[in-house]
C-alpha atoms as a PDB file:
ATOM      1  CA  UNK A   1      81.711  69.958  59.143  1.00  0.00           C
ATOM      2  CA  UNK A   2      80.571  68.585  55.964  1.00  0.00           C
ATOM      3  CA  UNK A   3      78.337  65.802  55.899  1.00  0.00           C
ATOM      4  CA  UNK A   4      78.431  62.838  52.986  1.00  0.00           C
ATOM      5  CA  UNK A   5      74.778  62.764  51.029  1.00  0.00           C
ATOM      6  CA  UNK A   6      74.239  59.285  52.200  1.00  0.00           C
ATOM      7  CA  UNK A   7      74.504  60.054  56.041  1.00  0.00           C
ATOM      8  CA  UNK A   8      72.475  63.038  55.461  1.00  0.00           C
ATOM      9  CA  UNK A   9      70.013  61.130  53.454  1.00  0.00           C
ATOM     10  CA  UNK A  10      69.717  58.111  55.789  1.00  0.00           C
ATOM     11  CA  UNK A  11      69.628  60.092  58.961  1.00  0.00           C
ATOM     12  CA  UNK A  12      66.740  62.028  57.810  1.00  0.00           C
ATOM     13  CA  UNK A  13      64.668  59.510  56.810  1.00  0.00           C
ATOM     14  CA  UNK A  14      65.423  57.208  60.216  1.00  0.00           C
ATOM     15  CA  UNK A  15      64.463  60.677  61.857  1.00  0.00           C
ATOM     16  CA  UNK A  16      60.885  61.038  60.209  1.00  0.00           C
ATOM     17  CA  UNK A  17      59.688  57.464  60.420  1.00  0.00           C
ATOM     18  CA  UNK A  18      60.353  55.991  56.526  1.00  0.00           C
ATOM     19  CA  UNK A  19      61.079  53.323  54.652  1.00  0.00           C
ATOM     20  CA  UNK A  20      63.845  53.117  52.060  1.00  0.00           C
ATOM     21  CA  UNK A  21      60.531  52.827  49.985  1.00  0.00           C
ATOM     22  CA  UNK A  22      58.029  54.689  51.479  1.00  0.00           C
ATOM     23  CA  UNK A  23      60.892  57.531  50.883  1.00  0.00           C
ATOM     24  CA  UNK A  24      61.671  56.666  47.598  1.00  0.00           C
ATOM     25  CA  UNK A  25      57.551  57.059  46.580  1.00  0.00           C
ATOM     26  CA  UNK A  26      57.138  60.239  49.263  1.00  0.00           C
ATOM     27  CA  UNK A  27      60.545  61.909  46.658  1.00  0.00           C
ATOM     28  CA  UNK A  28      58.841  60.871  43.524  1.00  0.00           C
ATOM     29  CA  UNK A  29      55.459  62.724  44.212  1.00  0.00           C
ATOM     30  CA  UNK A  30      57.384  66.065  45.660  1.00  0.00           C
ATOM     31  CA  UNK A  31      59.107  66.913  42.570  1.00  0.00           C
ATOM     32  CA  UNK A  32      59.434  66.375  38.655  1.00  0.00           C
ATOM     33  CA  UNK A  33      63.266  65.996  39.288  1.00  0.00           C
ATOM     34  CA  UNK A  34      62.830  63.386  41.640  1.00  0.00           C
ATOM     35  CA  UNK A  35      60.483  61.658  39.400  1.00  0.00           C
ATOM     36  CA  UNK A  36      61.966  57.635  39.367  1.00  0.00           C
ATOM     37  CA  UNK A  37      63.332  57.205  42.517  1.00  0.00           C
ATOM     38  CA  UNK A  38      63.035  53.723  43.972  1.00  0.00           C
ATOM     39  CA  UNK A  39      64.196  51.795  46.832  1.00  0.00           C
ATOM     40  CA  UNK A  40      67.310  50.344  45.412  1.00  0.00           C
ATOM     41  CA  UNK A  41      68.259  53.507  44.498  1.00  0.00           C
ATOM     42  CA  UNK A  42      67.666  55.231  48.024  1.00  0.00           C
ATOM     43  CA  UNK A  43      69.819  52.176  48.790  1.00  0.00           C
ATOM     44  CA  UNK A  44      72.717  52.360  47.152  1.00  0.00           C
ATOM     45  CA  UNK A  45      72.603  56.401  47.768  1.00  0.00           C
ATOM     46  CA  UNK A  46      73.045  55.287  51.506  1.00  0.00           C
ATOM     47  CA  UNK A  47      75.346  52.851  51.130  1.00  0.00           C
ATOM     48  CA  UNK A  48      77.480  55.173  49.002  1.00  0.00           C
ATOM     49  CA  UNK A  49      77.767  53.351  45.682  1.00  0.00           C
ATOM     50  CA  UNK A  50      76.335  55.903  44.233  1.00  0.00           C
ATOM     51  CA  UNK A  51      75.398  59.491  44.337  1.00  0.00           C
ATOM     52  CA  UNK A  52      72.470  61.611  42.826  1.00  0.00           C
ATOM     53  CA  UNK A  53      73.422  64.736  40.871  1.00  0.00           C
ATOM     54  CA  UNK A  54      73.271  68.273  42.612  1.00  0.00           C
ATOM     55  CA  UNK A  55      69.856  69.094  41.354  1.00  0.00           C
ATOM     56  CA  UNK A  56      68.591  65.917  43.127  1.00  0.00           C
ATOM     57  CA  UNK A  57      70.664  66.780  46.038  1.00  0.00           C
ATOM     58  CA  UNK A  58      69.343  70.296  46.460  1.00  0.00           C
ATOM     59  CA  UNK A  59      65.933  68.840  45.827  1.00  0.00           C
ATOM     60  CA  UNK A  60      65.639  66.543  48.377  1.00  0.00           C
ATOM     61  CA  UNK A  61      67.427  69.353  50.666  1.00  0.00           C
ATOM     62  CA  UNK A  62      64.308  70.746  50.040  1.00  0.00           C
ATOM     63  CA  UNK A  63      62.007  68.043  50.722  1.00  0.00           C
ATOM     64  CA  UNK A  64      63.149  67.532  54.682  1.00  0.00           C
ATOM     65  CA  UNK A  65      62.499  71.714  54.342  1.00  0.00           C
ATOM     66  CA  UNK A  66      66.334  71.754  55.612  1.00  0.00           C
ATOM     67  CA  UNK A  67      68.128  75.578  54.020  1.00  0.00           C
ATOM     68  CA  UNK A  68      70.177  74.489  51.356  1.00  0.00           C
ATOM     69  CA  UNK A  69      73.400  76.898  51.737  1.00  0.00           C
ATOM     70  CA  UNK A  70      73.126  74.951  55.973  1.00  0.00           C
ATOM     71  CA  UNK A  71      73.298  71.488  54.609  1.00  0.00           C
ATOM     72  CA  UNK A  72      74.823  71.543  50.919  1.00  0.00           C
ATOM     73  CA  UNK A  73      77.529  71.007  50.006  1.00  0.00           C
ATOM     74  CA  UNK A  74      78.430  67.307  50.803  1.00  0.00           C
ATOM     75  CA  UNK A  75      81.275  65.628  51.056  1.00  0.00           C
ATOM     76  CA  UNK A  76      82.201  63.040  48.310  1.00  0.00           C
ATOM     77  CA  UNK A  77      80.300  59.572  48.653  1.00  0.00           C
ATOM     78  CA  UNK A  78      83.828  57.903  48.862  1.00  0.00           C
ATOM     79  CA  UNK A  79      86.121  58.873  51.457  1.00  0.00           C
ATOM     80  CA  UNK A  80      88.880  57.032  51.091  1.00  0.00           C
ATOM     81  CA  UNK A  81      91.843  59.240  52.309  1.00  0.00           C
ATOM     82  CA  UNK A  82      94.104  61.060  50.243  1.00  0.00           C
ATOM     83  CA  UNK A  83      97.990  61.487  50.640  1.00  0.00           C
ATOM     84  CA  UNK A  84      99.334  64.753  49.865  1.00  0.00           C
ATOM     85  CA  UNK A  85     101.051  63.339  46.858  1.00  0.00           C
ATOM     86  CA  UNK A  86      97.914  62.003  45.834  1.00  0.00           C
ATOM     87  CA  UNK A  87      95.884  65.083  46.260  1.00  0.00           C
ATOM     88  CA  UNK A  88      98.512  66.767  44.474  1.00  0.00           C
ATOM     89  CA  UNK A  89      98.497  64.134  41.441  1.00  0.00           C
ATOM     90  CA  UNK A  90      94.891  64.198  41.100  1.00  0.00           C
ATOM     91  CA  UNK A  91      94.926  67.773  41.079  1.00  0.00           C
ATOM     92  CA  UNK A  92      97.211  68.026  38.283  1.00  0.00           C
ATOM     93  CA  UNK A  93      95.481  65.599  36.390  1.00  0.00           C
ATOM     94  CA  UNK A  94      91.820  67.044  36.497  1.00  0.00           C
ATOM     95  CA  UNK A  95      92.781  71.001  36.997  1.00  0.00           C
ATOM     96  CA  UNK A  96      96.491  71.901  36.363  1.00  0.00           C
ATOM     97  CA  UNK A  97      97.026  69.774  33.110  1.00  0.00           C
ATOM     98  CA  UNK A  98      93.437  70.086  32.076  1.00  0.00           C
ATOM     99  CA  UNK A  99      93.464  70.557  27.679  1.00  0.00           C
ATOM    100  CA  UNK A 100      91.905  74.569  28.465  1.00  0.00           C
ATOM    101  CA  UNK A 101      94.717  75.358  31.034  1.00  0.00           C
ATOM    102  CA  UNK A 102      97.809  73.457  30.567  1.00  0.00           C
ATOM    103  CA  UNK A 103      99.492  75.782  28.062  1.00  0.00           C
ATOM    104  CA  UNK A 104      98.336  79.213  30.348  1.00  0.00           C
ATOM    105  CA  UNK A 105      99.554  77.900  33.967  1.00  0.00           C
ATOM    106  CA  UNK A 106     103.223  77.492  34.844  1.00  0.00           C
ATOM    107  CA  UNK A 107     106.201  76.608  32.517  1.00  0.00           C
ATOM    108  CA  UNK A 108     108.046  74.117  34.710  1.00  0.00           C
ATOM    109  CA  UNK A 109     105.905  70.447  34.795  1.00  0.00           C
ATOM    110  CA  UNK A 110     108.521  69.052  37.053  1.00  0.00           C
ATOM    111  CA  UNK A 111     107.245  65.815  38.255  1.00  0.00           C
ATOM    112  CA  UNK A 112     109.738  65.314  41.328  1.00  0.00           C
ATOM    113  CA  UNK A 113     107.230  66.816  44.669  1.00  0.00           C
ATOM    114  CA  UNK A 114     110.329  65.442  46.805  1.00  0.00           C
ATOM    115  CA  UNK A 115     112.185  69.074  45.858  1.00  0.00           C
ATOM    116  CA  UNK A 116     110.124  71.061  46.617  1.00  0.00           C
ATOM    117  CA  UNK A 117     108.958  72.568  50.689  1.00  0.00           C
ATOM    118  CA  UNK A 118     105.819  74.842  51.796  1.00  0.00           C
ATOM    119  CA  UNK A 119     107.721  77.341  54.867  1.00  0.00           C
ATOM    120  CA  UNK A 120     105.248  78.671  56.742  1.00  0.00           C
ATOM    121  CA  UNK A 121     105.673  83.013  56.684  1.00  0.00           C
ATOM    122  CA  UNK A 122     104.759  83.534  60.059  1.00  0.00           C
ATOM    123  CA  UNK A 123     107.659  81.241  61.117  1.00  0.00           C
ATOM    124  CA  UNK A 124     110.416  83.349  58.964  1.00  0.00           C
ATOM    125  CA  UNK A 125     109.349  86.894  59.947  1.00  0.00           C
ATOM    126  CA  UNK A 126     113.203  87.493  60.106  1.00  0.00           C
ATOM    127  CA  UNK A 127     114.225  86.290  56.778  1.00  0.00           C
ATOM    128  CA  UNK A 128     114.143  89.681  55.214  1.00  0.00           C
ATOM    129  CA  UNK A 129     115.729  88.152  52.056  1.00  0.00           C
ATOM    130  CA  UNK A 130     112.769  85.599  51.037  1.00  0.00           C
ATOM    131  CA  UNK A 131     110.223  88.352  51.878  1.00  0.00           C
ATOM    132  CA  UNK A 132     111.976  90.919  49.500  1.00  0.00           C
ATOM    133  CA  UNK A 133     112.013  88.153  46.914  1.00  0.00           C
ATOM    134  CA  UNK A 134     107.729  87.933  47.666  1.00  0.00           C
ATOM    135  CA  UNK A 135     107.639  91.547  46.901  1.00  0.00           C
ATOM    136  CA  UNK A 136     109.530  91.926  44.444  1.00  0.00           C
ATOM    137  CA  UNK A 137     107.897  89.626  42.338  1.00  0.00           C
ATOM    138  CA  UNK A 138     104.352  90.779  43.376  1.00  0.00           C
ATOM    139  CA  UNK A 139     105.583  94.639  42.892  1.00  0.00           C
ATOM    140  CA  UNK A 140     106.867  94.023  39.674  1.00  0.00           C
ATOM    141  CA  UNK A 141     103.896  91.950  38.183  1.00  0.00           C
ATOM    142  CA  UNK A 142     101.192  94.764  40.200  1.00  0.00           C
ATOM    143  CA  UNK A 143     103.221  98.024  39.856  1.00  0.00           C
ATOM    144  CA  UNK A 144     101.286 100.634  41.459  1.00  0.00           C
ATOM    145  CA  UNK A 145     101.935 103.881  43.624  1.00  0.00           C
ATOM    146  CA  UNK A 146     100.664 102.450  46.950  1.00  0.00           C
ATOM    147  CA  UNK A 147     102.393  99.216  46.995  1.00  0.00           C
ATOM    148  CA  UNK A 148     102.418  96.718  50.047  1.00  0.00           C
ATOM    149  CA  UNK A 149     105.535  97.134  51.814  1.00  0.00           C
ATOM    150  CA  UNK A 150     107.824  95.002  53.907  1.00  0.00           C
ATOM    151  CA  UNK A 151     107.052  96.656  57.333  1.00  0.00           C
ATOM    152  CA  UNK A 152     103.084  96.028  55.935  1.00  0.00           C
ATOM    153  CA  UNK A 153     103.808  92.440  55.146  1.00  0.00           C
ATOM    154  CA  UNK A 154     105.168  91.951  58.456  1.00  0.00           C
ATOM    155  CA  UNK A 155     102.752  93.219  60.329  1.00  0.00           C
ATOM    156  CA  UNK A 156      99.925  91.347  58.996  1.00  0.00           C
ATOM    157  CA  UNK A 157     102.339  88.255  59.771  1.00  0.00           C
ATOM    158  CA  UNK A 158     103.081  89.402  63.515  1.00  0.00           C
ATOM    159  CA  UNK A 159      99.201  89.655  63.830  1.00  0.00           C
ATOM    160  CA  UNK A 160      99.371  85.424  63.512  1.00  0.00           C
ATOM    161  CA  UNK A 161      95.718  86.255  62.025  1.00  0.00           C
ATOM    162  CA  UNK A 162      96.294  83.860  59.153  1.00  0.00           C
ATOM    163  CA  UNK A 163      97.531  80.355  58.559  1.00  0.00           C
ATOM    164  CA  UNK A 164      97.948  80.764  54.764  1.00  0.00           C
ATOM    165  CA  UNK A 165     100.775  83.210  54.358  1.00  0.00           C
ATOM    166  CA  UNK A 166     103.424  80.533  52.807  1.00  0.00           C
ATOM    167  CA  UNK A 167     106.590  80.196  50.051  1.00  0.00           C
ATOM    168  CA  UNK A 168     106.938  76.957  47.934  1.00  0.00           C
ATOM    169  CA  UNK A 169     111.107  76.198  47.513  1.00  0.00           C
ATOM    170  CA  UNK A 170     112.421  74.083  45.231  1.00  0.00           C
ATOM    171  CA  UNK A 171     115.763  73.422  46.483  1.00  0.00           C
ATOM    172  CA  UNK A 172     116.006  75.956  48.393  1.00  0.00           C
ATOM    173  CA  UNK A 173     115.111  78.315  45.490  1.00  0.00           C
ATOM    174  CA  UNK A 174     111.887  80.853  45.771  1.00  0.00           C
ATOM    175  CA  UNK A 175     109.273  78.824  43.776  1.00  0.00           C
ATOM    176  CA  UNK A 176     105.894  80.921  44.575  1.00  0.00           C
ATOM    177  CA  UNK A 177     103.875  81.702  47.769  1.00  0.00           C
ATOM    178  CA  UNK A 178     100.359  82.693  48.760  1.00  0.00           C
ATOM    179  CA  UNK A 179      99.285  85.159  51.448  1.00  0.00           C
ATOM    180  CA  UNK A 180      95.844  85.113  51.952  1.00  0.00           C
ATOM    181  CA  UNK A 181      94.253  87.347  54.833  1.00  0.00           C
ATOM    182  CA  UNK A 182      90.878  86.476  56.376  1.00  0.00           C
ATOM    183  CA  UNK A 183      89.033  89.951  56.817  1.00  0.00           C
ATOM    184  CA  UNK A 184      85.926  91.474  57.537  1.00  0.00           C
ATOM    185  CA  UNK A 185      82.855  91.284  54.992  1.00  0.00           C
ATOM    186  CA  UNK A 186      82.958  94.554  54.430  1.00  0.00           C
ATOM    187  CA  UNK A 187      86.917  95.085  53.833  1.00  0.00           C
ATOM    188  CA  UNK A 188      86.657  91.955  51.614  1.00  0.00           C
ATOM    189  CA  UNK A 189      83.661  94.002  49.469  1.00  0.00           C
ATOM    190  CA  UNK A 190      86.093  97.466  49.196  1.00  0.00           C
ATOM    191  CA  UNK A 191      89.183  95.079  48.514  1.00  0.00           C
ATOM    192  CA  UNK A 192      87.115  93.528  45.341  1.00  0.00           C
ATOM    193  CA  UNK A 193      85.545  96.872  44.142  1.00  0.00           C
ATOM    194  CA  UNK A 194      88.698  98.712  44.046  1.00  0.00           C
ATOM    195  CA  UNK A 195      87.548 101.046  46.883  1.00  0.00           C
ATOM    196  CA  UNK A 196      90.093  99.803  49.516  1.00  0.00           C
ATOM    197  CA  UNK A 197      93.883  99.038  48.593  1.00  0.00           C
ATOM    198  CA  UNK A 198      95.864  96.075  49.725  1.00  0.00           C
ATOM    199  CA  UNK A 199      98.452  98.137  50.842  1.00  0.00           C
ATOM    200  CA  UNK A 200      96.024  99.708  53.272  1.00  0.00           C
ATOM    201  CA  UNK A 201      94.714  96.833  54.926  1.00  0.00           C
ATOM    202  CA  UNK A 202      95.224  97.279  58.538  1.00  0.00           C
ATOM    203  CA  UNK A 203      94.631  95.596  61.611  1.00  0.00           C
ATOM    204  CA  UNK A 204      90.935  96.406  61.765  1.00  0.00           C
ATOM    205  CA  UNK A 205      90.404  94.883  58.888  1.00  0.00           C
ATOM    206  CA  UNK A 206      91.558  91.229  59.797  1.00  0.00           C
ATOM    207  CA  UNK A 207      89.045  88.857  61.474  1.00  0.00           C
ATOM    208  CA  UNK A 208      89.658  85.673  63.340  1.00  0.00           C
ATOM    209  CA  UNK A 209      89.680  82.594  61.681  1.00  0.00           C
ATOM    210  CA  UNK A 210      86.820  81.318  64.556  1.00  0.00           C
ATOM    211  CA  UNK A 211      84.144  84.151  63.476  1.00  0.00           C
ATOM    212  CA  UNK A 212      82.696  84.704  60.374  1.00  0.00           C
ATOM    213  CA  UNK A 213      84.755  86.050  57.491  1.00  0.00           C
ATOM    214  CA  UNK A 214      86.267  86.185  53.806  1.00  0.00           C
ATOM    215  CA  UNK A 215      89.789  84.811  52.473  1.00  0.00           C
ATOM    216  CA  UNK A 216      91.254  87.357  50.441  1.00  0.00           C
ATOM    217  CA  UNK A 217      94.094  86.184  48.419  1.00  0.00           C
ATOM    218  CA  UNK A 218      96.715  88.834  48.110  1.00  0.00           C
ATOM    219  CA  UNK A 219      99.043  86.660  46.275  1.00  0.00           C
ATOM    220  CA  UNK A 220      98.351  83.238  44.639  1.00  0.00           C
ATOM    221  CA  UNK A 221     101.915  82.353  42.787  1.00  0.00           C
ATOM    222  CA  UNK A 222     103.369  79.477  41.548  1.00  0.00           C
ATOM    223  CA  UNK A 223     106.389  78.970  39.260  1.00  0.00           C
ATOM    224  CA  UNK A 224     105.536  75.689  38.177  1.00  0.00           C
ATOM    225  CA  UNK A 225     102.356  73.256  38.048  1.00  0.00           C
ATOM    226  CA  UNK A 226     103.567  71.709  41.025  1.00  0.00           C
ATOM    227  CA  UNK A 227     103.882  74.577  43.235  1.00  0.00           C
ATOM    228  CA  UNK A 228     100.966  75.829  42.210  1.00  0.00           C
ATOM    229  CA  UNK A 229      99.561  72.429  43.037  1.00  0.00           C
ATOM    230  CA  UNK A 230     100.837  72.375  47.006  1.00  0.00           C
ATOM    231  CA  UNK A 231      99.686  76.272  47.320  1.00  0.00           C
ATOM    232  CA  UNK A 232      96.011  75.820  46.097  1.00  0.00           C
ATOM    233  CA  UNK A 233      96.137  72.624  48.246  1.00  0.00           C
ATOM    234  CA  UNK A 234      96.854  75.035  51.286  1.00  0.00           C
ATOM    235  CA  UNK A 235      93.468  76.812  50.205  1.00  0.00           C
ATOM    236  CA  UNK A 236      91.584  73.199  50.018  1.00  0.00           C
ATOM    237  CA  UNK A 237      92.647  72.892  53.771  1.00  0.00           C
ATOM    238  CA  UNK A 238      91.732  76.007  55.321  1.00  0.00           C
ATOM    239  CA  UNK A 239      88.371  75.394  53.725  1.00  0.00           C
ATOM    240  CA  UNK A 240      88.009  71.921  54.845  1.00  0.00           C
ATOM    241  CA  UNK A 241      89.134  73.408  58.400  1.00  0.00           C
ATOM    242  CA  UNK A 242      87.238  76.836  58.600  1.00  0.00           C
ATOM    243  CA  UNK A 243      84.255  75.640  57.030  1.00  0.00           C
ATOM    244  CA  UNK A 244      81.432  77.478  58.981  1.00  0.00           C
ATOM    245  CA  UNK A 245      83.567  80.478  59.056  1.00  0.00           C
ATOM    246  CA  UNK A 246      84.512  81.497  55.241  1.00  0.00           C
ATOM    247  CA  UNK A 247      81.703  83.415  53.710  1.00  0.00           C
ATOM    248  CA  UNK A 248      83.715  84.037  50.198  1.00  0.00           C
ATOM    249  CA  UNK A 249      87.277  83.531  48.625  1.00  0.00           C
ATOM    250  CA  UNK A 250      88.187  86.402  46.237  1.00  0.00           C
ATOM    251  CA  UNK A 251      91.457  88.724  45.241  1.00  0.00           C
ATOM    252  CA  UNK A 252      93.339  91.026  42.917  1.00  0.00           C
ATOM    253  CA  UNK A 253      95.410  88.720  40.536  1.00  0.00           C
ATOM    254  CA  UNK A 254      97.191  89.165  36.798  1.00  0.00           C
ATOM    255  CA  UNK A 255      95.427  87.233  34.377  1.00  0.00           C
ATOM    256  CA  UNK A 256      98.828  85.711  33.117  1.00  0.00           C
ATOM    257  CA  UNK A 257      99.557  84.472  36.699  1.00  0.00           C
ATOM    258  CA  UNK A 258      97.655  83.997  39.690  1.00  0.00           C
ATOM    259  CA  UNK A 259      93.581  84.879  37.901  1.00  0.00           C
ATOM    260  CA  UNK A 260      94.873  81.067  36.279  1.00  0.00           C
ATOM    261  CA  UNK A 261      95.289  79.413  39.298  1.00  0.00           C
ATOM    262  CA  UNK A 262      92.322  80.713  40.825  1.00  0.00           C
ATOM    263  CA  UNK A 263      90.252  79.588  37.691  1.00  0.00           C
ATOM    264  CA  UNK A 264      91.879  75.966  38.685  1.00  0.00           C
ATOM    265  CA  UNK A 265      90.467  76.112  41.731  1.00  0.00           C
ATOM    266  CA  UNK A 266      87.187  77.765  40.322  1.00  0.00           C
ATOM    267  CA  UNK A 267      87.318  80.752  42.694  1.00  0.00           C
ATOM    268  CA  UNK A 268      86.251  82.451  39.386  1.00  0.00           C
ATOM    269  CA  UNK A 269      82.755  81.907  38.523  1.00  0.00           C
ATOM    270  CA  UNK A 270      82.059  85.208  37.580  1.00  0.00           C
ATOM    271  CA  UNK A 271      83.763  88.474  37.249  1.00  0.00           C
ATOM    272  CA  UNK A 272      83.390  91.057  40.216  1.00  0.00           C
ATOM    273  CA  UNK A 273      83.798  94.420  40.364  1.00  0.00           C
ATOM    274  CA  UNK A 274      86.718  96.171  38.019  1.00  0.00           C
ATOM    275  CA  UNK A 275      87.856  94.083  34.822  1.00  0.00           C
ATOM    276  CA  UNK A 276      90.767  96.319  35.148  1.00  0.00           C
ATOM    277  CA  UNK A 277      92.744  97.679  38.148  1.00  0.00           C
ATOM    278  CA  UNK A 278      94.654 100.506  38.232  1.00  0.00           C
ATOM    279  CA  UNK A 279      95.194  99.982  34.213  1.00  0.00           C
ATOM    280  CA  UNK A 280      97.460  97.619  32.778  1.00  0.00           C
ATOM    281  CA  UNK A 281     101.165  96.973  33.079  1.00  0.00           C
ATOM    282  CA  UNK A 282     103.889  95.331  31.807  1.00  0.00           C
ATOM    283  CA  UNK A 283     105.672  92.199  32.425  1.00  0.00           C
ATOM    284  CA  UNK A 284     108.225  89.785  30.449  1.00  0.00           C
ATOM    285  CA  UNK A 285     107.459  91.982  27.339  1.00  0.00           C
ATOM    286  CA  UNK A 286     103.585  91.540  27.772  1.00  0.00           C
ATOM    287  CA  UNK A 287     100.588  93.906  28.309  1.00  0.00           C
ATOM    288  CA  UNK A 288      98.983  92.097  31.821  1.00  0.00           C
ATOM    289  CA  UNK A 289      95.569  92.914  32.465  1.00  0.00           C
ATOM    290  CA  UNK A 290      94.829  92.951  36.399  1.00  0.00           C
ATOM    291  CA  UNK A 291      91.014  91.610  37.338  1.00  0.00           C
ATOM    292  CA  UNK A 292      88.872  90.933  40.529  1.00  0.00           C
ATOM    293  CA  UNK A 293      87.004  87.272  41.437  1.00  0.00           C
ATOM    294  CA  UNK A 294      85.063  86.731  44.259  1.00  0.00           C
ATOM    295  CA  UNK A 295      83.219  83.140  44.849  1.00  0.00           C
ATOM    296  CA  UNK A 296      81.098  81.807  47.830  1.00  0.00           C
ATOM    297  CA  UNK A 297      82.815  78.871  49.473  1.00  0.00           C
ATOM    298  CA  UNK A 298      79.306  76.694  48.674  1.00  0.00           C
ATOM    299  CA  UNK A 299      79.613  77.821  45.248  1.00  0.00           C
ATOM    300  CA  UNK A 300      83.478  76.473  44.803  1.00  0.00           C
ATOM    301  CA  UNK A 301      82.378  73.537  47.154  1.00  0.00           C
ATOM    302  CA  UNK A 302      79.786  72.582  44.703  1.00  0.00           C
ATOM    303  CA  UNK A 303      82.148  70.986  42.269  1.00  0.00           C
ATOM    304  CA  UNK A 304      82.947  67.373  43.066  1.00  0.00           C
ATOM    305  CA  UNK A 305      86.375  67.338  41.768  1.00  0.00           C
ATOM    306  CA  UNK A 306      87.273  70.083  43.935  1.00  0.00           C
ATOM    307  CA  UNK A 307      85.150  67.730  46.714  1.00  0.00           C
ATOM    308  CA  UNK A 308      87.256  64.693  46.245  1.00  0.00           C
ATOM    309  CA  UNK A 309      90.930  66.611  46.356  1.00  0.00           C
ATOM    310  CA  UNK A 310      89.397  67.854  50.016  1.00  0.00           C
ATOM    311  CA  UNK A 311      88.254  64.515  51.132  1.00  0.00           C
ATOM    312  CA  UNK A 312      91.399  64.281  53.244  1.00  0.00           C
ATOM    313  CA  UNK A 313      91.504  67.404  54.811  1.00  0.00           C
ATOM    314  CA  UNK A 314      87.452  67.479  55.664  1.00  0.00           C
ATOM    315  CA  UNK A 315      88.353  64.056  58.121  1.00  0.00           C
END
């Protein structure tokens, strides 16, 4: 369960005998970055009115000789709960409609959340129709000779292994889904060098979402900002909920699609394995470019933006 910086902070200290001051002197001898530290500012780190940057953070991780990737990262100093429509708002303000990515993700700002509805996959297994429509729009995006197919995609539903396998409706309309599988560490490492396809993922692959494992992200679609907005929210929450569990978030997406989103959510960081899968394709008249990303949950966790859009789900 995350922790917030000022409990951590404040239960430590309590726990080894200091003062807000004797603490404050004890940080400023340890380490150049914690050079300045006083008592009112231990203080209001406690109290929550403020918070040190990560480098102090990690620092002082250090200091009580606590492993950083245990403790870090923390949840946001204020935890004021967050609606869904609020999560979603904030998340279009500070990722979706950000100046670098407003132009590249989605075509349909619709500002109305009412029309639109997340359906669970594993609740529709017999509603053949909106599962074709999934493929279809993943096969013709990814075309490849060893596509996932509709008796695949069901089984991996009928396992009930994952609770992100979703479509986003508006109206009643197909609007974008995820399917995300948790599977082993080593699948997850074939799946993101190219040496394992998606359309071979099997049973033995899949891991519980109580042991230790990796989310990969088959799919990550949305037709507009807000659909994209409720699906990467579905991500925020499995975090928040799985926490000790996910190792690393990662998948196969089209850079003029999905690799957006996930950049949004900053499950990109870094490029892994293949810049290109399979070659490139075709799609609405455009060459599309297929590439791997792979992120540790601290590392995506580490952003405080993404931090405060979780703050409901972590409660």
């Amino acid at each position: 369960m995350l922790e917030r910086f000022g409990d951590y902070l404040k239960r430590k200290r309590k726990a080894q005998g200091y003062t807000q001051e004797m603490i404050a002197t004890a940080f400023s001898s340890f380490s150049p970055v914690l050079t300045g530290i006083d008592a009112v500012t231990v203080s209001r780190w406690e109290r929550f009115t403020t918070e040190p940057p990560i480098s102090r953070q990690k620092e002082i991780i250090c200091f009580f000789k606590d492993e950083i990737s245990e403790v870090f990262p923390f949840m946001p100093a204020k935890t004021t709960l967050q609606s869904t429509d609020q999560s979603v708002a904030y998340l279009l303000k500070h990722y979706l409609n950000s100046t670098k990515l407003q132009s590249k993700i989605g075509t349909y700002p619709e500002q109305c959340i009412n029309n639109y509805e997340l359906k669970s996959l594993l609740s529709l297994t017999t509603d053949e129709h909106l599962l074709r429509l999934i493929l279809d729009y993943d096969h013709s995006i990814y075309q490849s000779d060893n596509n996932v197919t509709l008796s695949t995609l069901q089984k991996w539903m009928q396992s009930g292994c994952s609770p992100l396998m979703m479509a986003c409706t508006k109206l009643g309309h197909y609007f974008g889904h995820l399917i995300a599988l948790p599977v082993t560490l080593q699948a997850f490492l074939q799946l993101i060098n190219n040496e394992l396809a998606e359309a071979d993922i099997c049973l033995s692959h899949l891991a519980s979402v109580n042991e230790p494992h990796c989310l990969y992200v088959f799919s990550l679609y949305g037709g507009s900002r807000l659909a994209a907005s409720l699906i990467i929210l579905q991500i925020m929450s499995y975090v928040s909920q799985y926490r000790d569990y996910v190792q690393k978030i990662g998948g196969l997406c089209a850079t003029s699609d999905g690799v957006r989103l996930a950049k949004a959510f900053h499950l990109q960081p870094k490029f892994v394995g293949p810049t290109v899968a399979n070659g490139s394709v075709r799609f609405q008249g455009r060459e599309v470019e297929f590439v791997t990303f792979s992120a540790n949950v601290t590392d995506i966790l580490a952003d405080r933006g993404v931090r405060q859009v979780m703050t409901g789900f972590a409660r």
